[in-house]
Protein backbone atom coordinates (compact mmCIF):
# COMPACT_ATOMS: atom_id res chain seq x y z
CA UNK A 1 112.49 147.53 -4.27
CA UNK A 2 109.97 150.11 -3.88
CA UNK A 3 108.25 153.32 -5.42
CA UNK A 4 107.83 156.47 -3.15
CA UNK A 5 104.02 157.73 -3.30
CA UNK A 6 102.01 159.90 -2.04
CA UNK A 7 105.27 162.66 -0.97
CA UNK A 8 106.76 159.62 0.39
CA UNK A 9 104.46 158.65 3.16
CA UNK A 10 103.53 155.26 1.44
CA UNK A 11 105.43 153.33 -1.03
CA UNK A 12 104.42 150.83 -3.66
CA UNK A 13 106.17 147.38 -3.84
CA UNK A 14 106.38 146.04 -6.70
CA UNK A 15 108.25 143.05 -5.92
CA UNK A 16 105.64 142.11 -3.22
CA UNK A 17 102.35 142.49 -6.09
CA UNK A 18 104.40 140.54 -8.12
CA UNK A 19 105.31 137.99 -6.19
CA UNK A 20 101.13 137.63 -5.05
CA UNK A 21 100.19 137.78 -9.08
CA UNK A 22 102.33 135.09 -9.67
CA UNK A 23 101.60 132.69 -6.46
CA UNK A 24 97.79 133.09 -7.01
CA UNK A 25 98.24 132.73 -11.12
CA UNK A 26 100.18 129.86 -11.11
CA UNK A 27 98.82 127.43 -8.55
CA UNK A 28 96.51 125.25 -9.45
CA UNK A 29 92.19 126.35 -9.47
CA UNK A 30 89.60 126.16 -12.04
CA UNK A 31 91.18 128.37 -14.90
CA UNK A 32 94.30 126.34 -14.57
CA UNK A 33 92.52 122.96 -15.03
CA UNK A 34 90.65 124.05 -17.58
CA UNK A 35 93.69 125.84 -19.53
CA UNK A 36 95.22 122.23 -19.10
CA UNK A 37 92.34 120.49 -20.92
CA UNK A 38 92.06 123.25 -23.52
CA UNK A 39 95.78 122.97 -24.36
CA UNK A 40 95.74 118.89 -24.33
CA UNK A 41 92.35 118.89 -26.89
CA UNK A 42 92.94 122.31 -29.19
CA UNK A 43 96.33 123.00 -28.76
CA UNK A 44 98.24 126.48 -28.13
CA UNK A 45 96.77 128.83 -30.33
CA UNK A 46 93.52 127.78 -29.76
CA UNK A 47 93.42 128.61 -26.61
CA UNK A 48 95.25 131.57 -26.97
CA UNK A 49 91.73 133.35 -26.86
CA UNK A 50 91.24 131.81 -23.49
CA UNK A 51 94.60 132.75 -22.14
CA UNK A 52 93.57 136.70 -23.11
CA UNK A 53 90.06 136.20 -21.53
CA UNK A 54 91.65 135.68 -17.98
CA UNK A 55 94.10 138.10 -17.78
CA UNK A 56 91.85 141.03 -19.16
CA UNK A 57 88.70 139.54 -16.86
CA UNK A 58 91.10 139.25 -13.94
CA UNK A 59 92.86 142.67 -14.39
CA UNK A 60 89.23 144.11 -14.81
CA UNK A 61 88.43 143.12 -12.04
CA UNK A 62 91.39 144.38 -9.71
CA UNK A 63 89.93 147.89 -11.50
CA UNK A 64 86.68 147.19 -9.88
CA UNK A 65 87.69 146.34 -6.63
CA UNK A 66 89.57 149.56 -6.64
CA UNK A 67 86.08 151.13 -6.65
CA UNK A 68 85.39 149.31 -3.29
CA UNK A 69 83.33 146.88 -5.37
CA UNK A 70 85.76 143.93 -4.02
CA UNK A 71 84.89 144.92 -0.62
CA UNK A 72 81.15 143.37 -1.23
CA UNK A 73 82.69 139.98 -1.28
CA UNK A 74 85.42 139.93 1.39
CA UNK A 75 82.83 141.93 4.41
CA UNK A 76 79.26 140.73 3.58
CA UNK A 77 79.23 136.65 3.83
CA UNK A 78 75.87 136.90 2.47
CA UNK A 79 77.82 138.47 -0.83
CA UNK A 80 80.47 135.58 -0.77
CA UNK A 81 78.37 133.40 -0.31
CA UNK A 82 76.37 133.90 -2.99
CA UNK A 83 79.62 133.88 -5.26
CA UNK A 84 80.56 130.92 -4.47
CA UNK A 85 77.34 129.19 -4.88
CA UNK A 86 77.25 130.56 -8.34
CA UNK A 87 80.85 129.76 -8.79
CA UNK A 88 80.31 126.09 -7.91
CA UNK A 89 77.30 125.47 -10.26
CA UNK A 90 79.13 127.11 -12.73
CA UNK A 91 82.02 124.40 -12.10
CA UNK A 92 80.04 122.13 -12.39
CA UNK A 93 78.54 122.64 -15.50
CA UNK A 94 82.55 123.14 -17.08
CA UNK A 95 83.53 120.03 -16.02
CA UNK A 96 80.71 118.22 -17.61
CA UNK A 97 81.30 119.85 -20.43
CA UNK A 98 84.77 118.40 -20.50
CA UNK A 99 84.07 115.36 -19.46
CA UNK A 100 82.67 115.09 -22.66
CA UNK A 101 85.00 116.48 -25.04
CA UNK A 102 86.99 113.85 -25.94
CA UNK A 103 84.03 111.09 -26.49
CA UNK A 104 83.70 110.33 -30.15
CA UNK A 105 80.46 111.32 -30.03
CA UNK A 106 81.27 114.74 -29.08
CA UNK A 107 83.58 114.99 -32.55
CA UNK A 108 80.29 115.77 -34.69
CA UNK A 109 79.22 118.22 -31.67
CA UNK A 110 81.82 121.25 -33.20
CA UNK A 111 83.38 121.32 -29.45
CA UNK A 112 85.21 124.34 -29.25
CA UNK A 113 87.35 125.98 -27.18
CA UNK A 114 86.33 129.25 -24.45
CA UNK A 115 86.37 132.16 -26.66
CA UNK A 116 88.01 135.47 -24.95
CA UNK A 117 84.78 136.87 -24.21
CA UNK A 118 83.45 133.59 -22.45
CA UNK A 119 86.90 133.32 -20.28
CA UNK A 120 86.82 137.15 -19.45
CA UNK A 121 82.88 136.40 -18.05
CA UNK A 122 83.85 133.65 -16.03
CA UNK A 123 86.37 135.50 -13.95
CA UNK A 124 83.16 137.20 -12.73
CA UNK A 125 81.96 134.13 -11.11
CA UNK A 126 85.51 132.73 -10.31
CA UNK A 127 85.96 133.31 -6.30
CA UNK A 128 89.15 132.96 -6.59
CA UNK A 129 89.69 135.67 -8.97
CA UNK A 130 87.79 137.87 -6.98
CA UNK A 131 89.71 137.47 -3.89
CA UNK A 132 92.81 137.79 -5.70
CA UNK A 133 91.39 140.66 -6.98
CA UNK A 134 90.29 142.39 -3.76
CA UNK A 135 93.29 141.63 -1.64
CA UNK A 136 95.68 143.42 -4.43
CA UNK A 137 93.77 146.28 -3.62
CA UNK A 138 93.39 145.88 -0.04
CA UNK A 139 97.01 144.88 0.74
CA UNK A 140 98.95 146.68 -2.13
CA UNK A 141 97.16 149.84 -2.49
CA UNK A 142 98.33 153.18 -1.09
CA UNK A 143 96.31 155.28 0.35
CA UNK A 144 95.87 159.32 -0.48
CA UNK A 145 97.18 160.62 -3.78
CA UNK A 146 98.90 157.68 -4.40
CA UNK A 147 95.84 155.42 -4.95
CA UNK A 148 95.19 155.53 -8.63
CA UNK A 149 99.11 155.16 -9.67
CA UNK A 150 99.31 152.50 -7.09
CA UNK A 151 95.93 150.61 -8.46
CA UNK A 152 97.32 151.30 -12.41
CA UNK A 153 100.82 149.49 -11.25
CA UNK A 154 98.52 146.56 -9.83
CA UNK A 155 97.00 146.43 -12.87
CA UNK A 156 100.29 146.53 -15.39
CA UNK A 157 101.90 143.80 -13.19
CA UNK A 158 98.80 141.75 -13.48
CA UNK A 159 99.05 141.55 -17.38
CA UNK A 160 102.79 140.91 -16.74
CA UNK A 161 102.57 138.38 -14.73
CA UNK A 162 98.90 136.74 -15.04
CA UNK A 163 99.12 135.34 -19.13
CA UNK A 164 102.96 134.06 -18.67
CA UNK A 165 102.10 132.25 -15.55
CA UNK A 166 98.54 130.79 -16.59
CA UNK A 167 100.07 130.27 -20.44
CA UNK A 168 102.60 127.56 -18.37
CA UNK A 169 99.18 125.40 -17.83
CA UNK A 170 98.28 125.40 -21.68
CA UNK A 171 101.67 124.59 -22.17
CA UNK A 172 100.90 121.42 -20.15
CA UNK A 173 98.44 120.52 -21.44
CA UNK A 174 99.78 120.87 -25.20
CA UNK A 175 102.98 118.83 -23.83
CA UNK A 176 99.86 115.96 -23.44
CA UNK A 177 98.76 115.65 -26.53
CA UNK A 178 101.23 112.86 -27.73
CA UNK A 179 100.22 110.82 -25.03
CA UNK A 180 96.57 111.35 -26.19
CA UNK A 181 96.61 109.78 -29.63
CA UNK A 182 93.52 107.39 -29.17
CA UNK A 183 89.53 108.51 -28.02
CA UNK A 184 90.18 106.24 -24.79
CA UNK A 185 92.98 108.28 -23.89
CA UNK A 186 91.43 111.58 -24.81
CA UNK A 187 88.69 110.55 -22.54
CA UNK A 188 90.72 109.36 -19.39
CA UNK A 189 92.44 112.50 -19.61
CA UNK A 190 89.61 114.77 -19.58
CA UNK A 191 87.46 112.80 -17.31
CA UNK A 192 90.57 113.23 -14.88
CA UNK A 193 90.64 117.39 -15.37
CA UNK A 194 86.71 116.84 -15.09
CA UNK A 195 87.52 115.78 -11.78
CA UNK A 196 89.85 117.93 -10.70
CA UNK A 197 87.81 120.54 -12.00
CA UNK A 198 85.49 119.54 -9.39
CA UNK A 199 87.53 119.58 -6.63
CA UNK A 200 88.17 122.99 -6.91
CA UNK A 201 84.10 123.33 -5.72
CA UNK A 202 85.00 122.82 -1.84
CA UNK A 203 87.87 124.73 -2.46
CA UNK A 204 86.01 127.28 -2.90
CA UNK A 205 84.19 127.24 0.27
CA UNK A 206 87.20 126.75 2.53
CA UNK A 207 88.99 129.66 4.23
């Protein structure tokens, strides 16, 4: 299935943009592991918020890289480097912070969930979103007067596609919570997304 651009000379494939959204949406990374804690320690709604954040901060960002801004990142290896390094401290710092969500200690600390605002930010230092991002534009944009209708369908398939397929990982995590009915439980179970929150870190660095 296809659109004819441009008089024709390029077409626009949806299918194919779909089918990227939803294998880069769905697999696991950081937002996933940390939509799978949310879900497990404030439930659906709650993280509702969250679920918004990244599909608005990801679909902003496929805007920007239509701007060439995406470019930065998958040319310059100073650029991408300097992402990921930020990305990875940034990681870090999450999966401390839900490492200790489910102590009993960190009841009295008003833990929260990531507000849409905070999720939308972090997309700006999530390397994976970025290169998601860029590549839409680089692989499924068409060139000439076709460009900005091409870019807007990357963008309405993103919204499509991103919050059903991330929403599945909330869902998860939600499907945990009657396993997590005591604090040593909670903990175990967010000391284990802690971790594989971390292991997303080399990820991030391998190509």
């Amino acid at each position: 299935m296809s659109f004819a651009l441009a008089s024709g000379i390029e077409q626009f494939k949806p299918l194919a943009v779909a089918a990227y959204i939803l294998a880069l949406s769905i697999t696991p990374g950081p937002n996933n592991v940390m939509l799978a804690a949310s879900g497990a320690n404030f439930g659906f709604v709650r993280t509702l918020p969250h679920l918004l954040g990244i599909t608005v901060g990801a679909t902003v960002l496929v805007a920007l890289s239509a701007t060439g801004l995406g470019v930065v990142f998958t040319e310059y290896p100073a650029a991408r480097l300097a992402l990921f390094v930020v990305g990875a401290l940034y990681l870090a710092y999450l999966a401390f912070k839900i490492a200790n969500a489910g102590r009993p200690a960190a009841k009295d600390a008003q833990t929260k969930p990531f507000s849409f605002v905070q999720a939308a930010t972090f997309q700006f230092v999530n390397p994976k979103t970025w290169l998601m991002a860029a590549n839409l534009i680089i692989l499924f944009s068409v060139d000439g007067q076709g460009f900005i209708s091409s870019v807007i369908g990357i963008c309405i398939l993103m919204v499509a596609i991103n919050f059903p397929a991330v929403s599945v990982w909330a869902a998860l995590g939600v499907g945990m919570q009657k396993l997590l009915h005591t604090d040593r439980a909670r903990v175990i179970y967010n000391r284990t997304m802690a971790l594989l929150l971390l292991a997303c870190v080399p990820l991030l660095f391998w190509k």
